[in-house]
N, C-alpha and C. Protein backbone atom coordinates (compact mmCIF):
# COMPACT_ATOMS: atom_id res chain seq x y z
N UNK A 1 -32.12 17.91 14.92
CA UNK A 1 -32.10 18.82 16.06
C UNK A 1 -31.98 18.04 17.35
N UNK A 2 -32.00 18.62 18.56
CA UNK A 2 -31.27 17.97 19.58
C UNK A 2 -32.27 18.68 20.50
N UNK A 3 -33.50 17.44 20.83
CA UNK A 3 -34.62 18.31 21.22
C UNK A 3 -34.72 17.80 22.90
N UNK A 4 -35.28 18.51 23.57
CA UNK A 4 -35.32 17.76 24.64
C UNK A 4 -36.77 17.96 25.43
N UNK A 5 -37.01 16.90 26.26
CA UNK A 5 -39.12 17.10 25.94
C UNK A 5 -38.69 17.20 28.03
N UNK A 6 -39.69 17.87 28.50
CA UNK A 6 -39.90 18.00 30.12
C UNK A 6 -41.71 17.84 30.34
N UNK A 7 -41.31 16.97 30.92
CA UNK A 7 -42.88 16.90 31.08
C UNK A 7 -43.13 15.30 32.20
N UNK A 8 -44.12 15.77 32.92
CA UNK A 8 -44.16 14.47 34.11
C UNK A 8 -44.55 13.24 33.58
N UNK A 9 -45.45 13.28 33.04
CA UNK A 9 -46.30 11.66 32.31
C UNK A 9 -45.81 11.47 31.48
N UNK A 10 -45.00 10.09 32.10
CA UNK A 10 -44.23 9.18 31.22
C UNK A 10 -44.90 8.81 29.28
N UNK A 11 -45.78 8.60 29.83
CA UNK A 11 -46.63 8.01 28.60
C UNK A 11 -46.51 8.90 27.77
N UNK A 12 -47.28 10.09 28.05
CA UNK A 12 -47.04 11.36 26.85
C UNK A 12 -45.83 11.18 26.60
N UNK A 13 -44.91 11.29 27.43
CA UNK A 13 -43.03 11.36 26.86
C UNK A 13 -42.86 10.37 25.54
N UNK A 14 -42.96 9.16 25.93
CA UNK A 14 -43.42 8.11 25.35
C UNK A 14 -44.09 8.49 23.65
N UNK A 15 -44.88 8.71 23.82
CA UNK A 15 -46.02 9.14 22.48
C UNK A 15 -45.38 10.40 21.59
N UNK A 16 -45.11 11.13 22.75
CA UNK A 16 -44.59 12.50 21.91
C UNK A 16 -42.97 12.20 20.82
N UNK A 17 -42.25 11.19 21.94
CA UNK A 17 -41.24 11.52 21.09
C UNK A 17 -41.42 9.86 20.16
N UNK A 18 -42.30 9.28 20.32
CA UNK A 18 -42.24 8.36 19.09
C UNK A 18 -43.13 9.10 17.76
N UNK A 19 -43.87 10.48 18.29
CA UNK A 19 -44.31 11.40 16.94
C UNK A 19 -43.05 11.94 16.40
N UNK A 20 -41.91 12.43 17.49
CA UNK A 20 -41.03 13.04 16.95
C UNK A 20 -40.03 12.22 15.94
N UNK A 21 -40.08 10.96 16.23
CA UNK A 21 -38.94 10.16 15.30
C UNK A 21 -39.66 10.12 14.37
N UNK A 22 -40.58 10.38 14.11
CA UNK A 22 -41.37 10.21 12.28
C UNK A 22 -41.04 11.27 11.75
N UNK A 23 -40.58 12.44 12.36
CA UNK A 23 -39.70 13.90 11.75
C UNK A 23 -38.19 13.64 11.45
N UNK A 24 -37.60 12.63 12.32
CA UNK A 24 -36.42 12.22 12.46
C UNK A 24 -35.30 13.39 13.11
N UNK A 25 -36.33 13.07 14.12
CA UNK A 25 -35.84 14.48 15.29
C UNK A 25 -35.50 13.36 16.16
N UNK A 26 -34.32 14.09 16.94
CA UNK A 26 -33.71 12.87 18.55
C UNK A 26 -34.03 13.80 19.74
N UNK A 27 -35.08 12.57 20.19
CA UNK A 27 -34.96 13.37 21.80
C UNK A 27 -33.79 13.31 22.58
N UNK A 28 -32.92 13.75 22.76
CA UNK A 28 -31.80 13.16 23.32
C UNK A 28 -31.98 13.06 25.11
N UNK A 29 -32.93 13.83 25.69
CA UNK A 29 -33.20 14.22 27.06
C UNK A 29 -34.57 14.21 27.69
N UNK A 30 -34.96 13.66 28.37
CA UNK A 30 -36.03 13.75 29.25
C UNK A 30 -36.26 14.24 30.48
N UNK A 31 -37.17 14.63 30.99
CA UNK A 31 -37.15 14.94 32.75
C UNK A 31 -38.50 15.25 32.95
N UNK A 32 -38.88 14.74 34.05
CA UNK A 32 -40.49 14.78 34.72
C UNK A 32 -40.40 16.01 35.40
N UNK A 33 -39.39 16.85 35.71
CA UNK A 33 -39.66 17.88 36.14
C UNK A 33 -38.75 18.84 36.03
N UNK A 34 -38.85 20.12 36.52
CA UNK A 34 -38.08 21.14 35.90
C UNK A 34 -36.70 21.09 36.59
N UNK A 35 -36.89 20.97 37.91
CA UNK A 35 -35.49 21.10 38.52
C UNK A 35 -34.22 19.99 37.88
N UNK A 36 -34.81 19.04 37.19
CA UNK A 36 -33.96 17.64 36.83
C UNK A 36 -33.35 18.47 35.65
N UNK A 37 -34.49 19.00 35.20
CA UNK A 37 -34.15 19.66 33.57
C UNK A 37 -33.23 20.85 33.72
N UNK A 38 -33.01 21.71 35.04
CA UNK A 38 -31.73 22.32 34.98
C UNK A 38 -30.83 21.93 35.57
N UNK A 39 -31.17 20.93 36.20
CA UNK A 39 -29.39 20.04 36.79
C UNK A 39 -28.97 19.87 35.42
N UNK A 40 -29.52 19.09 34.30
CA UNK A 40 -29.06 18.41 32.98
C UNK A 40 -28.59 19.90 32.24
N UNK A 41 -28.83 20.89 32.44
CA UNK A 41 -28.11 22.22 32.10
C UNK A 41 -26.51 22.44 32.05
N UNK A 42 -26.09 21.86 33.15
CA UNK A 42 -25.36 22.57 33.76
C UNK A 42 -24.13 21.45 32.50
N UNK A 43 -24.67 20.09 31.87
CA UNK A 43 -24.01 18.99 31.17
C UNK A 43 -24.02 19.23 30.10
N UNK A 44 -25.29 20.50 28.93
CA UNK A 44 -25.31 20.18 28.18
C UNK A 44 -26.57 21.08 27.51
N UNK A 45 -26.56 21.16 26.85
CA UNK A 45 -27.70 22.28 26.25
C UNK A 45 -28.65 22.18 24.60
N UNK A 46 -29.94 21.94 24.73
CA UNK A 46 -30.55 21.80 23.60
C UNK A 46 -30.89 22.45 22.70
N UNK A 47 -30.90 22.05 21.62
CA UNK A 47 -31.43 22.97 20.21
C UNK A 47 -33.02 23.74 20.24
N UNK A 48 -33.57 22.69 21.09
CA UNK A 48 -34.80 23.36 21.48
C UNK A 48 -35.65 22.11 22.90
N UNK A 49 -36.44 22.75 24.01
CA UNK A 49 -36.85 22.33 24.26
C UNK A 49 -38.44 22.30 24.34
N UNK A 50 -38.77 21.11 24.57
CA UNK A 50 -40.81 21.44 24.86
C UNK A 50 -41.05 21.49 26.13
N UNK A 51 -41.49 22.00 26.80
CA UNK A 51 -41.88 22.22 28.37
C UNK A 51 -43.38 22.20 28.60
N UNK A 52 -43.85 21.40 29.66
CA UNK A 52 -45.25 21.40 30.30
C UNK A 52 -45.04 22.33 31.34
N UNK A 53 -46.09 22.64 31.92
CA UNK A 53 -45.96 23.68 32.78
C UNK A 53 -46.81 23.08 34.00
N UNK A 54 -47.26 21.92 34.18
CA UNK A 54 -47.92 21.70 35.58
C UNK A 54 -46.95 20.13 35.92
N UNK A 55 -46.16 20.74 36.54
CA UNK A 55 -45.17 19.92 36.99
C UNK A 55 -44.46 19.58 38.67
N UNK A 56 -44.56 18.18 39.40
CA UNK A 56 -44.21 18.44 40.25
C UNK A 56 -42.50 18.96 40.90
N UNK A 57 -42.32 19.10 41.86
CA UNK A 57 -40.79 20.06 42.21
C UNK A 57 -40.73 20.84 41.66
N UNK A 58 -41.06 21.49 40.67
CA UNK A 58 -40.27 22.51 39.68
C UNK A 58 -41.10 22.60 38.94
N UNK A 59 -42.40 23.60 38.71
CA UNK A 59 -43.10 23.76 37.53
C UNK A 59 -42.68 24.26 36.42
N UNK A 60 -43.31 24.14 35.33
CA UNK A 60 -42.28 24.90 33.61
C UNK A 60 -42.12 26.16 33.48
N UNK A 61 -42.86 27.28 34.41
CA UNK A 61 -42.85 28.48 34.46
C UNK A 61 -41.62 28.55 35.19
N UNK A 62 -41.46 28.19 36.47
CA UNK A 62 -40.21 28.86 37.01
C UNK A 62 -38.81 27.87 36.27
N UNK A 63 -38.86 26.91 35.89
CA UNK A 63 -38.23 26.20 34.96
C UNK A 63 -37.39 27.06 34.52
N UNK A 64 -38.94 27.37 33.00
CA UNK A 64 -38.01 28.49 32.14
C UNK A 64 -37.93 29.66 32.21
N UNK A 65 -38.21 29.97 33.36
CA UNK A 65 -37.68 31.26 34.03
C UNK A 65 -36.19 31.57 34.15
N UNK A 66 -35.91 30.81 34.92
CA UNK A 66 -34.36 30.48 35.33
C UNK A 66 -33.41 29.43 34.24
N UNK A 67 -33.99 29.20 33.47
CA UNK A 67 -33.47 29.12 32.40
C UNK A 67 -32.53 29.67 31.38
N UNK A 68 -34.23 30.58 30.89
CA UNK A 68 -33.87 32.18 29.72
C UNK A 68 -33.09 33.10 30.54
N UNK A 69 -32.82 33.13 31.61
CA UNK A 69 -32.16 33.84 32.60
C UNK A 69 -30.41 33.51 32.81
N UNK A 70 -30.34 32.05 32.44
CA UNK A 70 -28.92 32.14 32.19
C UNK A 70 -28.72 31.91 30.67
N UNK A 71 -29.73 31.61 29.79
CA UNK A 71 -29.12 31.13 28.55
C UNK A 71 -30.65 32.11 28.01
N UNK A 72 -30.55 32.92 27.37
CA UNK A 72 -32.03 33.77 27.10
C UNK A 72 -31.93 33.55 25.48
N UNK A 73 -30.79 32.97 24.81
CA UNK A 73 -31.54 32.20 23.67
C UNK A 73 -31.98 31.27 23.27
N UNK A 74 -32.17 30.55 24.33
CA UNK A 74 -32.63 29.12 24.42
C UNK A 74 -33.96 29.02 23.48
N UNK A 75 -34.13 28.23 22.85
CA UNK A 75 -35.90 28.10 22.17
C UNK A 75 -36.48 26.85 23.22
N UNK A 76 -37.68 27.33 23.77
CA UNK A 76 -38.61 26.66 24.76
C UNK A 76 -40.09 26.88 23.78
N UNK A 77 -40.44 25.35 23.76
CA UNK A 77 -41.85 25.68 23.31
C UNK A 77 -43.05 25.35 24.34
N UNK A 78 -43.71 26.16 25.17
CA UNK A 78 -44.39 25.04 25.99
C UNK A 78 -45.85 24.38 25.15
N UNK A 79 -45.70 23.26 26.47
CA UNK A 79 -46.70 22.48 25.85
C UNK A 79 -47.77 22.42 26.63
N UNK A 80 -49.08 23.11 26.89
CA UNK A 80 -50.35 23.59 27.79
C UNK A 80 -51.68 22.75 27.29
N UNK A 81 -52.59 23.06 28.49
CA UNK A 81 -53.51 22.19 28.58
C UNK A 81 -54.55 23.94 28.43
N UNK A 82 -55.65 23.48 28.53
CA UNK A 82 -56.57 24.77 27.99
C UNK A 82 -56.70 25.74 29.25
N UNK A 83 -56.63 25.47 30.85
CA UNK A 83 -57.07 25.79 32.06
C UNK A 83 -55.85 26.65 32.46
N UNK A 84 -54.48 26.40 31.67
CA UNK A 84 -53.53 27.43 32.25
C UNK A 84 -53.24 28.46 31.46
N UNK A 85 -54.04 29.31 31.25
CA UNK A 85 -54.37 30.78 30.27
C UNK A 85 -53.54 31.54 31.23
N UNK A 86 -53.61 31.57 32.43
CA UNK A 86 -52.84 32.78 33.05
C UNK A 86 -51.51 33.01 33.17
N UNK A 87 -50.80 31.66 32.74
CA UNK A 87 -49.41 31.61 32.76
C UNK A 87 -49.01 32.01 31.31
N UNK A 88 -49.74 32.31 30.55
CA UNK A 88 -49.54 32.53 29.11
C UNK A 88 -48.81 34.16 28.89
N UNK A 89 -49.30 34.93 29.77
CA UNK A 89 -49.13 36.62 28.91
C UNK A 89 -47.27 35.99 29.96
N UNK A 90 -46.90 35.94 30.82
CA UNK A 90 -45.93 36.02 31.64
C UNK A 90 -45.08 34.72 30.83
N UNK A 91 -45.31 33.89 30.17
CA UNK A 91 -44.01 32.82 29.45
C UNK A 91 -44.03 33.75 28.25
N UNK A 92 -44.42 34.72 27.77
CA UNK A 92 -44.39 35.07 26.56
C UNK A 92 -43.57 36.69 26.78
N UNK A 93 -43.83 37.85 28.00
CA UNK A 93 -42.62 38.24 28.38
C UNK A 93 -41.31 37.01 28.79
N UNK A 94 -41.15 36.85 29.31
CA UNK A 94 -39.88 35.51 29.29
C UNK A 94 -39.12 35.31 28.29
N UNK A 95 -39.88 35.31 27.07
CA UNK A 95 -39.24 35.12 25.69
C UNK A 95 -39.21 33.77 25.26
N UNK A 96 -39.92 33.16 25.87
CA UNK A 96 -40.44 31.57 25.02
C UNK A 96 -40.63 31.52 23.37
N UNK A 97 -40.98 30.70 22.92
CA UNK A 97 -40.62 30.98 21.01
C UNK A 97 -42.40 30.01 20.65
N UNK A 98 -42.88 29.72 21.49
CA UNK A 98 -44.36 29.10 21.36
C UNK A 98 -45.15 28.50 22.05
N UNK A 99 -46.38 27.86 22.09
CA UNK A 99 -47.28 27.53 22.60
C UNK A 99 -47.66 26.45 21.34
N UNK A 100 -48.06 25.31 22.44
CA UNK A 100 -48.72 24.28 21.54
C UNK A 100 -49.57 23.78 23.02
N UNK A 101 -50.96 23.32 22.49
CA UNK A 101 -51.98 22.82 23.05
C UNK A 101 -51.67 21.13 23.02
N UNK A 102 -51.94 20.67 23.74
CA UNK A 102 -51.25 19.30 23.84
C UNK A 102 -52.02 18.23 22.98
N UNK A 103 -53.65 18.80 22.95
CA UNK A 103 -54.21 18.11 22.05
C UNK A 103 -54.52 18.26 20.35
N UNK A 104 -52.89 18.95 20.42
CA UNK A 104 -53.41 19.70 19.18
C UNK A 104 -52.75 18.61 17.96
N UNK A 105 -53.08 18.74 16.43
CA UNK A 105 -52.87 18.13 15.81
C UNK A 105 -51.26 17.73 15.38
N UNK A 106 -50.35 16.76 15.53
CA UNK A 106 -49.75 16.49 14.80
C UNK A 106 -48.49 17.50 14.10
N UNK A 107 -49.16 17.37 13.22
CA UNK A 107 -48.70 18.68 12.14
C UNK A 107 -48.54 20.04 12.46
N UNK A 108 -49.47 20.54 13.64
CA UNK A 108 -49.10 21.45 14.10
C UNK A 108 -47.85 21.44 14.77
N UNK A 109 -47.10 20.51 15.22
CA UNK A 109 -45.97 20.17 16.01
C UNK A 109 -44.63 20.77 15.20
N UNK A 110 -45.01 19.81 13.99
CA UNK A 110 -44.31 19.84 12.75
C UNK A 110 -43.96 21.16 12.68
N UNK A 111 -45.20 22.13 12.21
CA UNK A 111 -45.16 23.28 11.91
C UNK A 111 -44.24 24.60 13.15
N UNK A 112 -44.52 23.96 14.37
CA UNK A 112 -43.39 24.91 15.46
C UNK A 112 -42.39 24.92 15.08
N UNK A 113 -42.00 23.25 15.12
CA UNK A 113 -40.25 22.83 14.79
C UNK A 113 -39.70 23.67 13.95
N UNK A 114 -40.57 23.62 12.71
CA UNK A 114 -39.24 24.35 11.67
C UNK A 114 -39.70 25.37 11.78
N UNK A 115 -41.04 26.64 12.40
CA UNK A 115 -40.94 28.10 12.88
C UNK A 115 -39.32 28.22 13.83
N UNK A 116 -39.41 27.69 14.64
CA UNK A 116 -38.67 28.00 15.68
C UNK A 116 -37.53 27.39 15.15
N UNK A 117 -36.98 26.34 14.40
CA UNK A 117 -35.73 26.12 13.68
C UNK A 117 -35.34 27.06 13.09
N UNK A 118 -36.26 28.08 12.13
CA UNK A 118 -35.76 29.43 11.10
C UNK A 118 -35.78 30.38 11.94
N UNK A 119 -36.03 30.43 13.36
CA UNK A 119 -35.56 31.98 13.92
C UNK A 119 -37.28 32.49 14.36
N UNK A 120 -38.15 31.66 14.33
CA UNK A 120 -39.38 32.44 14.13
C UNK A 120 -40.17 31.69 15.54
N UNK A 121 -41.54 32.31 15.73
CA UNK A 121 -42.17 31.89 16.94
C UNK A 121 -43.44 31.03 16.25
N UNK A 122 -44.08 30.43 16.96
CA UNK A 122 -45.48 29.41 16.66
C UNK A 122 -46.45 29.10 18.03
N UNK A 123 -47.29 30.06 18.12
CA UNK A 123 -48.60 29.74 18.78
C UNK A 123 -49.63 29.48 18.36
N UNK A 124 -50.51 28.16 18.78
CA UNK A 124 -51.81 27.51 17.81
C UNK A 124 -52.83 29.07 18.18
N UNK A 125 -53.95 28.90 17.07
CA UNK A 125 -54.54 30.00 16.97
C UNK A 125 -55.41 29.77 18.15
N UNK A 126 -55.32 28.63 18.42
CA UNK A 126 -56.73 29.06 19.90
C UNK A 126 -56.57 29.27 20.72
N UNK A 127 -55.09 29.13 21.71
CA UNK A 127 -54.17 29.97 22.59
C UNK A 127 -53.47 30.96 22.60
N UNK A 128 -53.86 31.84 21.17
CA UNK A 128 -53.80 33.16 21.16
C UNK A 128 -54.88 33.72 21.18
N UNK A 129 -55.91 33.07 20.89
CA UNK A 129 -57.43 33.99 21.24
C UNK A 129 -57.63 33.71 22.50
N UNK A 130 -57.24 32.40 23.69
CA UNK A 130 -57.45 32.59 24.81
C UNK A 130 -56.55 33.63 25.37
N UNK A 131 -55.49 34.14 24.52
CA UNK A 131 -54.89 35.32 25.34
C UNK A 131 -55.43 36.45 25.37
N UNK A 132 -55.97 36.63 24.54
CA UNK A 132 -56.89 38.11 24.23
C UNK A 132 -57.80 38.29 25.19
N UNK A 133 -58.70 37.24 25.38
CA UNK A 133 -59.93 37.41 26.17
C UNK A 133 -59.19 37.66 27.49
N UNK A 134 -58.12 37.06 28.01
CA UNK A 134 -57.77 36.96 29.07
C UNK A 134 -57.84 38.35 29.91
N UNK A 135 -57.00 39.24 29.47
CA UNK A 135 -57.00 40.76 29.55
C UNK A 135 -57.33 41.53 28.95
N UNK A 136 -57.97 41.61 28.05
CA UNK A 136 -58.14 42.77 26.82
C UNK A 136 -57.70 44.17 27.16
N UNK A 137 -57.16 45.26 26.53
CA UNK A 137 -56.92 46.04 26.75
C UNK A 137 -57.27 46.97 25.45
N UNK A 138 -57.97 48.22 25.60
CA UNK A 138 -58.25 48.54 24.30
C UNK A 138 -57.95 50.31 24.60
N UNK A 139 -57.27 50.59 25.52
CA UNK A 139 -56.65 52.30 25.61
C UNK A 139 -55.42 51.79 25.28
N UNK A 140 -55.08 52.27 23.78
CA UNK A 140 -53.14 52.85 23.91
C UNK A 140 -53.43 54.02 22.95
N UNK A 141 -52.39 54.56 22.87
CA UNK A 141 -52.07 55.70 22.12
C UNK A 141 -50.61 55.92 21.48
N UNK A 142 -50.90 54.57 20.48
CA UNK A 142 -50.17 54.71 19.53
C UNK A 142 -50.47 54.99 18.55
N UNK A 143 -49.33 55.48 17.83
CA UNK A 143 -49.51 56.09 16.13
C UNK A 143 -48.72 55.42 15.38
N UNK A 144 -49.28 54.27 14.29
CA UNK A 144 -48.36 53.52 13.29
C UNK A 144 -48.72 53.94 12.26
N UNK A 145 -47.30 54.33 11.00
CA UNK A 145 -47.73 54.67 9.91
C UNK A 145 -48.49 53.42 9.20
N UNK A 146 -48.70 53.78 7.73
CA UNK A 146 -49.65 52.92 7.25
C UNK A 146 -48.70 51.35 6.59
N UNK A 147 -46.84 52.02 6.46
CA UNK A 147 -46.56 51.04 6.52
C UNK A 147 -46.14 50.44 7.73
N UNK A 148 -45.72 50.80 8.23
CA UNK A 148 -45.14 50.13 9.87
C UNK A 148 -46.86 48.90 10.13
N UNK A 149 -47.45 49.64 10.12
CA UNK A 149 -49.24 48.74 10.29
C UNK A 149 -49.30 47.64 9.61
N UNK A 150 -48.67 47.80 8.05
CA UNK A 150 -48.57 46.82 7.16
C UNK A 150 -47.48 45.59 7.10
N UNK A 151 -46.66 45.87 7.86
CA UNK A 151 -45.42 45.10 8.57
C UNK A 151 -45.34 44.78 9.91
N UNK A 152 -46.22 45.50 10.57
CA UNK A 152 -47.25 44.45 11.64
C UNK A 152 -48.10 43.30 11.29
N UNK A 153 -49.09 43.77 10.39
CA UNK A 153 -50.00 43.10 10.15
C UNK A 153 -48.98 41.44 9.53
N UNK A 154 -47.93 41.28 9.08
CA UNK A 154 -47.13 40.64 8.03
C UNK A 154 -46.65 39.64 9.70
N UNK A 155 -46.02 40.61 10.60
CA UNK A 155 -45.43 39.83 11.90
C UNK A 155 -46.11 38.72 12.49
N UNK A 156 -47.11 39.47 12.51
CA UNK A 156 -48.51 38.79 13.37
C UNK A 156 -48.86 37.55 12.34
N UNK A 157 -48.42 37.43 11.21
CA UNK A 157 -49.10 36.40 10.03
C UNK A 157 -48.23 35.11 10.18
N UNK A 158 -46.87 35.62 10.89
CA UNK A 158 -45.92 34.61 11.05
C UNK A 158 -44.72 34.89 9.97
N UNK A 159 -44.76 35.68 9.43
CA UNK A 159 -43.27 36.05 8.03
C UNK A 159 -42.46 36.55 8.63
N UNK A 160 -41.21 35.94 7.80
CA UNK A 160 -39.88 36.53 8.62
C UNK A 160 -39.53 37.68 8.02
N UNK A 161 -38.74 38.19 8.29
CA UNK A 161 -38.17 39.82 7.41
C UNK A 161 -38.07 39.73 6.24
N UNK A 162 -37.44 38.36 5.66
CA UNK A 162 -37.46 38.35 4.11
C UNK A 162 -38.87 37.97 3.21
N UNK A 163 -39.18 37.61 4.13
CA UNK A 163 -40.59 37.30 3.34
C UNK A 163 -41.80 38.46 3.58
N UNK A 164 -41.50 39.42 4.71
CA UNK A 164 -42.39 40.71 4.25
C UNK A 164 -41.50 41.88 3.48
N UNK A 165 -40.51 41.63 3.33
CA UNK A 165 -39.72 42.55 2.48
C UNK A 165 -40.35 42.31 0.56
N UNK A 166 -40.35 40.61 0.69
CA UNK A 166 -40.84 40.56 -0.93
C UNK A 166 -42.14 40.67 -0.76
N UNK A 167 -43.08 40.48 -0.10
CA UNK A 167 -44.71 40.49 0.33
C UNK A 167 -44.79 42.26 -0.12
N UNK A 168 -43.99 42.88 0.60
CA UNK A 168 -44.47 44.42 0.64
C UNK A 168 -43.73 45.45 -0.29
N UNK A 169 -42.38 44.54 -1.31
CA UNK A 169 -42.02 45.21 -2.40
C UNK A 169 -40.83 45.87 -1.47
N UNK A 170 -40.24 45.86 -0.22
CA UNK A 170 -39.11 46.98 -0.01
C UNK A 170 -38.06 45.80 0.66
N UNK A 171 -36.99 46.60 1.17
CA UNK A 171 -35.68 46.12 1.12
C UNK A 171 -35.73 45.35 2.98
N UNK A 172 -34.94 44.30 2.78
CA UNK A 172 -35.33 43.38 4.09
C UNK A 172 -34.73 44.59 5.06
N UNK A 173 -33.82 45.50 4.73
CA UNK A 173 -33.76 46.46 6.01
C UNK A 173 -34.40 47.08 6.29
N UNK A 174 -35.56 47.56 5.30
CA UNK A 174 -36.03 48.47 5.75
C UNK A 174 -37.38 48.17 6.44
N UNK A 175 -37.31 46.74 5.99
CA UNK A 175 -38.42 46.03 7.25
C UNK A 175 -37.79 45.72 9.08
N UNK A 176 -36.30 45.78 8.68
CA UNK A 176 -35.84 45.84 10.23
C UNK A 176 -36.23 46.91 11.15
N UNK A 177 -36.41 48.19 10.22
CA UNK A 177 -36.48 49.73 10.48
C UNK A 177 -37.67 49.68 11.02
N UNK A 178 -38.62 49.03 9.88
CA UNK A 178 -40.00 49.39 10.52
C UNK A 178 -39.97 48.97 11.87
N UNK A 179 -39.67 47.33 11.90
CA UNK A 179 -39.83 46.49 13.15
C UNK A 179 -39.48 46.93 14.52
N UNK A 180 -38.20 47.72 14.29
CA UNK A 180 -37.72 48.37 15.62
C UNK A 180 -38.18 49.42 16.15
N UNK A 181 -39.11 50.31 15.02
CA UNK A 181 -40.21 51.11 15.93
C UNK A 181 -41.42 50.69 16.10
N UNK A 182 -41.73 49.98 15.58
CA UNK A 182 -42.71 49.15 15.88
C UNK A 182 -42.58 48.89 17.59
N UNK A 183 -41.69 47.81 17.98
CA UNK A 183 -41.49 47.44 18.92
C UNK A 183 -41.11 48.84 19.82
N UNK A 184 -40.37 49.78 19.54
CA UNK A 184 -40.33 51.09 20.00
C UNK A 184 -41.44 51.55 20.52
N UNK A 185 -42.49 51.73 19.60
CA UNK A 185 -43.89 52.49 20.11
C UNK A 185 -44.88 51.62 21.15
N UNK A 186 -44.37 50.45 21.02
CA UNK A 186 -45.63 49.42 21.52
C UNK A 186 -44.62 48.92 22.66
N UNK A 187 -43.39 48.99 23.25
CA UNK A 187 -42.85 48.28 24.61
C UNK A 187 -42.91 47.45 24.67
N UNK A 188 -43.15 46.83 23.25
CA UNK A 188 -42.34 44.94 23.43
C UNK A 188 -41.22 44.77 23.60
N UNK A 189 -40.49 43.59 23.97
CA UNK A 189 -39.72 43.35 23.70
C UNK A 189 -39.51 42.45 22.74
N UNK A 190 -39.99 41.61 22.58
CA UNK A 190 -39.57 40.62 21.68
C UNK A 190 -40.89 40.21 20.73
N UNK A 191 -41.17 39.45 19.76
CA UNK A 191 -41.93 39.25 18.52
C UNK A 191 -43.11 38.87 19.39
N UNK A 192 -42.98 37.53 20.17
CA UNK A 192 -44.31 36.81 20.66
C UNK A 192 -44.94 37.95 21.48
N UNK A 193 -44.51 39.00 22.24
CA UNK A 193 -45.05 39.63 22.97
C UNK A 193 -45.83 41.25 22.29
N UNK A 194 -45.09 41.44 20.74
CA UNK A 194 -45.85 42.41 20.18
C UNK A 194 -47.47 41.83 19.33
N UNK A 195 -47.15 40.01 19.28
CA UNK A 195 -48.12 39.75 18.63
C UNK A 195 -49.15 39.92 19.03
N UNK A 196 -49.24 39.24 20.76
CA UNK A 196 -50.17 39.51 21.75
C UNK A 196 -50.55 41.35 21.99
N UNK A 197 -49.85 42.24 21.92
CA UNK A 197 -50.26 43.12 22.30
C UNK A 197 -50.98 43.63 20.94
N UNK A 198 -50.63 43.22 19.91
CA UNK A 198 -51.23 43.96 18.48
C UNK A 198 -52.39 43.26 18.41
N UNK A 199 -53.16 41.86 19.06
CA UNK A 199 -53.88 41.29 18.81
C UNK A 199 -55.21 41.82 20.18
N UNK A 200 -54.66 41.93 21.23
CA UNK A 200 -55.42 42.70 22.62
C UNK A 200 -55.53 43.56 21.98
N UNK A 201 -55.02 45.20 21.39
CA UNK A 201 -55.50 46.42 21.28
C UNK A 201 -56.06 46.51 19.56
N UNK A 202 -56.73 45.41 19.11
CA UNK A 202 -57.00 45.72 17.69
C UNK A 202 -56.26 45.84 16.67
N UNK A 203 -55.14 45.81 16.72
CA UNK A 203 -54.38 46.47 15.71
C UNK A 203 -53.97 44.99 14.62
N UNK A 204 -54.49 43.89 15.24
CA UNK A 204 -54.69 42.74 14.04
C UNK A 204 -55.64 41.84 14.72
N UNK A 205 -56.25 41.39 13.89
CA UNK A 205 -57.45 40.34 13.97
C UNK A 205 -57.28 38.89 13.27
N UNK A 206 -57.31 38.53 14.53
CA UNK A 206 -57.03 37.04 13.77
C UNK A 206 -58.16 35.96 13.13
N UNK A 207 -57.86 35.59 12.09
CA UNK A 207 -59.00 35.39 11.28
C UNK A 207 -59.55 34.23 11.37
């Protein structure tokens, strides 16, 4: 893959992508800050990038703001420290594809790459429980049948369509079906942002 890392401290750059060559992933691109990282846009475009978000000139929020804004399939994973919870519910409307804690293990890294290589999203579990607390919200008034609930519950687990189609015995379309009212009833737009809202109003518990 053709990854490209943004982030100010050299050193981390350094560390991160000598973890990444043990995957035998190429960083091909660097930049200490965001604005560098969309000049290098305009040359060339990555398979995926990692983004910090406390950055000088150009922080990673408005980064990949203006980013997903000209290229909105871009895969951005950011990479956060525990104190910036509030930038979390707003990169996840945006349509970012994950969250990784910077001190997080290793393997968890591993584990984004190939989420977000197959089409899928990856947030560590403890920056999705800091999202919950953040706002909680516990009035909606929705009505999910018992399967649509059950193909939530499957989203939120991290399975892609084919894998809750054989999980739940029915046909991968008709898990598309569910999914799109799903997202219908609840005003997501996109996966990372129904997870968060199914996880704020109860409707899955993360274990």
């Amino acid at each position: 893959m053709n990854i490209w890392l943004v982030d100010d401290h050299m050193l981390f750059r350094a560390g991160f992508r000598t973890l990444l060559g043990r995957l035998r992933v190429n960083v091909s691109f660097e930049a200490s800050d965001g604005q560098a990282f969309l000049d290098h846009l305009t040359l060339a475009q990555p398979d995926l990038v990692f983004m910090d978000i406390a950055m000088p000139n150009m922080d990673g929020l408005k980064a990949t703001e203006l980013a997903l804004q000209r290229y909105p399939d871009m895969k951005i994973i950011i990479l956060s420290m525990y104190g910036e919870r509030e930038y979390y519910t707003k990169l996840v409307d945006l349509g970012i594809r994950g969250f990784l804690l910077k001190s997080c293990d290793f393997k968890e890294v591993e584990m984004a790459i190939e989420a977000v290589k197959n089409g899928e999203f990856y947030f560590s579990q403890e920056l999705l429980q800091q999202m919950v607390f953040q706002s909680p919200n516990s009035d909606i008034d929705i009505e999910l049948s018992a399967r649509e609930q059950g193909v939530l519950t499957e989203i939120c687990n991290g399975l892609s369509n084919q894998d809750i189609a054989d999980k739940l015995f029915i046909s991968k379309r008709t898990v598309e079906k569910h999914r799109a009212n799903i997202m219908i009833k609840t005003g997501c737009g996109n996966t990372a942002s129904l997870v968060v809202y199914a996880i704020r109003n109860g409707l899955y518990r993360i274990v």
